[in-house]
C-alpha atoms as a PDB file:
ATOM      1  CA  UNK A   1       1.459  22.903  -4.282  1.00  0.00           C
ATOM      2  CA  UNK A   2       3.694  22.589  -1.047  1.00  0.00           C
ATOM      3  CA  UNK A   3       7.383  23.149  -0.750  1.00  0.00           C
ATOM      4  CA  UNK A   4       9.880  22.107   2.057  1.00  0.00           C
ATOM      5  CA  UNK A   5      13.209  23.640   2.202  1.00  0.00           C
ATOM      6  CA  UNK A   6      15.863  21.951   4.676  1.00  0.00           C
ATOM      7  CA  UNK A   7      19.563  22.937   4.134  1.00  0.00           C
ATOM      8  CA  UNK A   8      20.320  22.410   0.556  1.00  0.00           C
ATOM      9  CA  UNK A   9      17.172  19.595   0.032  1.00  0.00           C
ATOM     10  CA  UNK A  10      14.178  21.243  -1.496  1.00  0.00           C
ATOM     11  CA  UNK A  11      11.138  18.597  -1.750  1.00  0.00           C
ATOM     12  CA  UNK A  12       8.307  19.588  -4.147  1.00  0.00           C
ATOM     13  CA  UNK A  13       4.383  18.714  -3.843  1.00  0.00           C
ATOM     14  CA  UNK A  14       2.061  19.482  -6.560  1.00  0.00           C
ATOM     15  CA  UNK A  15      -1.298  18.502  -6.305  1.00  0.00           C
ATOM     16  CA  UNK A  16      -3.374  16.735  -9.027  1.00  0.00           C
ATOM     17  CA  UNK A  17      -5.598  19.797  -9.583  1.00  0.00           C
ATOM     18  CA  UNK A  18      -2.175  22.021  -9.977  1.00  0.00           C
ATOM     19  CA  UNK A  19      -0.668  19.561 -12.829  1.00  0.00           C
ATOM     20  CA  UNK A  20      -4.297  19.999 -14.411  1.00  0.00           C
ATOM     21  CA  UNK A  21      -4.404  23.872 -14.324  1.00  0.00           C
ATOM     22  CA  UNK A  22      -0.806  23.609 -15.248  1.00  0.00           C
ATOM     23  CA  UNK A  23      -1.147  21.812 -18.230  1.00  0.00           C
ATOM     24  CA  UNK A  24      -4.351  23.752 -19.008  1.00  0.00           C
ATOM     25  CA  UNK A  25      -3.225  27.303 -18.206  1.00  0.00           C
ATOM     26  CA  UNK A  26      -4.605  29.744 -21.208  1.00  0.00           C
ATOM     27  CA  UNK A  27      -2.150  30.552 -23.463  1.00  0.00           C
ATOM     28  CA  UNK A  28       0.596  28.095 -22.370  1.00  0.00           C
ATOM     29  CA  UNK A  29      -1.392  24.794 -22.324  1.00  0.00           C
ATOM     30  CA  UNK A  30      -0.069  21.108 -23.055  1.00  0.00           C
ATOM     31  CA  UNK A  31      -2.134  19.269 -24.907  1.00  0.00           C
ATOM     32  CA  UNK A  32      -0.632  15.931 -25.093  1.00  0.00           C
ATOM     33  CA  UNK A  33       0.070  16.190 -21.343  1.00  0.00           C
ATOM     34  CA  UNK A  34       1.155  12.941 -19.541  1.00  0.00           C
ATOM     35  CA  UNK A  35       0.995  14.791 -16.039  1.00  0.00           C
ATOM     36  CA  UNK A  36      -2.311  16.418 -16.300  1.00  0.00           C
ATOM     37  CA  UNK A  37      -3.916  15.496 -13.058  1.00  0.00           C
ATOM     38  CA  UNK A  38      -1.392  13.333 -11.933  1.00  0.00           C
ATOM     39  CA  UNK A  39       0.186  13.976  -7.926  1.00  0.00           C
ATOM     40  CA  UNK A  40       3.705  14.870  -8.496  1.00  0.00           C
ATOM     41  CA  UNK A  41       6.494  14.741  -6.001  1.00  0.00           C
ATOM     42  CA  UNK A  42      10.221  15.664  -6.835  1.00  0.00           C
ATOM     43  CA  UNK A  43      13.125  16.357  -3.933  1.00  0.00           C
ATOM     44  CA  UNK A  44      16.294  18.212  -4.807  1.00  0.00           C
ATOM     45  CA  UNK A  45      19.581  18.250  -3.508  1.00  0.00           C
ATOM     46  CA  UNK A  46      22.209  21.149  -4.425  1.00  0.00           C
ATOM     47  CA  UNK A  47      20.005  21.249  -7.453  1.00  0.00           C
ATOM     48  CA  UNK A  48      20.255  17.679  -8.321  1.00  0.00           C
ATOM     49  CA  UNK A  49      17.029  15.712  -8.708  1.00  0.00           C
ATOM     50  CA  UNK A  50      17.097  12.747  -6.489  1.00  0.00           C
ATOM     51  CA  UNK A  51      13.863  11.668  -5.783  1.00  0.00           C
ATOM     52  CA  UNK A  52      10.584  11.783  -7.863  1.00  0.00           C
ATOM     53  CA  UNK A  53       7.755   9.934  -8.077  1.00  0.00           C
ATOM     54  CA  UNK A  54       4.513  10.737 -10.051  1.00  0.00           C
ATOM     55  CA  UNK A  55       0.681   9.250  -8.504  1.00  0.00           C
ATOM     56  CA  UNK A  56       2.984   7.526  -5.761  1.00  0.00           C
ATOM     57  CA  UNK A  57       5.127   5.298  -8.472  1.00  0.00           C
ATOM     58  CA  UNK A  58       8.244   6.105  -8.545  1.00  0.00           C
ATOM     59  CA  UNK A  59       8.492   4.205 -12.366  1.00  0.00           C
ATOM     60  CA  UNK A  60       5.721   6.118 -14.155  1.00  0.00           C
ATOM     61  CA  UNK A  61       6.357   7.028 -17.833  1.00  0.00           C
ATOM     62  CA  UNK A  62       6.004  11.027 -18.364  1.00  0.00           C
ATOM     63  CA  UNK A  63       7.511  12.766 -20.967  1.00  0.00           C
ATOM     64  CA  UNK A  64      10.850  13.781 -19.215  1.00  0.00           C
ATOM     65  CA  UNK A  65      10.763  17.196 -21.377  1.00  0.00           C
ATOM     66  CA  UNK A  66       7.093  18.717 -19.965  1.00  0.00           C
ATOM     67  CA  UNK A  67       8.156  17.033 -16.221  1.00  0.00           C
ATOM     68  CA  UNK A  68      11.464  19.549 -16.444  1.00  0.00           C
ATOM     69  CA  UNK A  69       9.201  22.538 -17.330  1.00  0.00           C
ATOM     70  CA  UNK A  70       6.739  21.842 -15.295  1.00  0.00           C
ATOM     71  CA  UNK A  71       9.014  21.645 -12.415  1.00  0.00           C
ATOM     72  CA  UNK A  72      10.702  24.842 -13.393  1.00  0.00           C
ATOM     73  CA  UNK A  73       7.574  26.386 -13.469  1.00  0.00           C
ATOM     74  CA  UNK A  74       6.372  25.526 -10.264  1.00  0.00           C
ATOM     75  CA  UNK A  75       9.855  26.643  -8.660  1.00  0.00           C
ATOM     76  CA  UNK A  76       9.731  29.918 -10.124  1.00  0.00           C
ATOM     77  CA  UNK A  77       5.907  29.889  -8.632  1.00  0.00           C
ATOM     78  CA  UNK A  78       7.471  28.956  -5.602  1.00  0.00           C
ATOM     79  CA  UNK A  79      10.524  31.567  -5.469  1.00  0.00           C
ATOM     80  CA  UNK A  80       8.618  34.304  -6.062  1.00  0.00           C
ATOM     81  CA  UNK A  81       5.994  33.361  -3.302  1.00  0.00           C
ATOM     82  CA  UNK A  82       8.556  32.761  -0.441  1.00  0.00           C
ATOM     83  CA  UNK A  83      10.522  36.132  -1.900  1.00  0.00           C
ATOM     84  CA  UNK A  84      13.815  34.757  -2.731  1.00  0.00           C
END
């Protein structure tokens, strides 16, 4: 997982092996996951999505429900890590 802050843009990597730890993570896991092991990337601007794209497609079908907590999840990660 990599994250890029710039102003008020936030851009989001998470790797293919995060997604599947993610979605795999002991007591929290997904089982029906549609993003296990898939390369997500997701950009932000004052908070506002604006740019995603999952395995390099920016039209891949995910369940928009796990996608919003798995971003949340990985910006908490992320938060804590850089101390804010």
């Amino acid at each position: 997982m990599r994250a890029k802050k710039i102003g008020n843009t936030i851009k989001i990597w998470i790797s293919a092996n995060d997604t599947y730890a993610w979605a795999h993570k002991i007591g929290k896991c997904w089982p029906c996951s549609t993003l296990s092991g898939k390369r997500v990337f997701a950009e932000f601007d004052d908070g506002d999505l604006i740019d995603i794209t999952i395995n390099g497609k920016s039209n891949f079908d995910c369940d928009a429900y796990e996608l919003n907590i798995m971003i949340a999840d990985f910006m908490e990660l992320i938060l804590k890590l850089k101390g804010n």
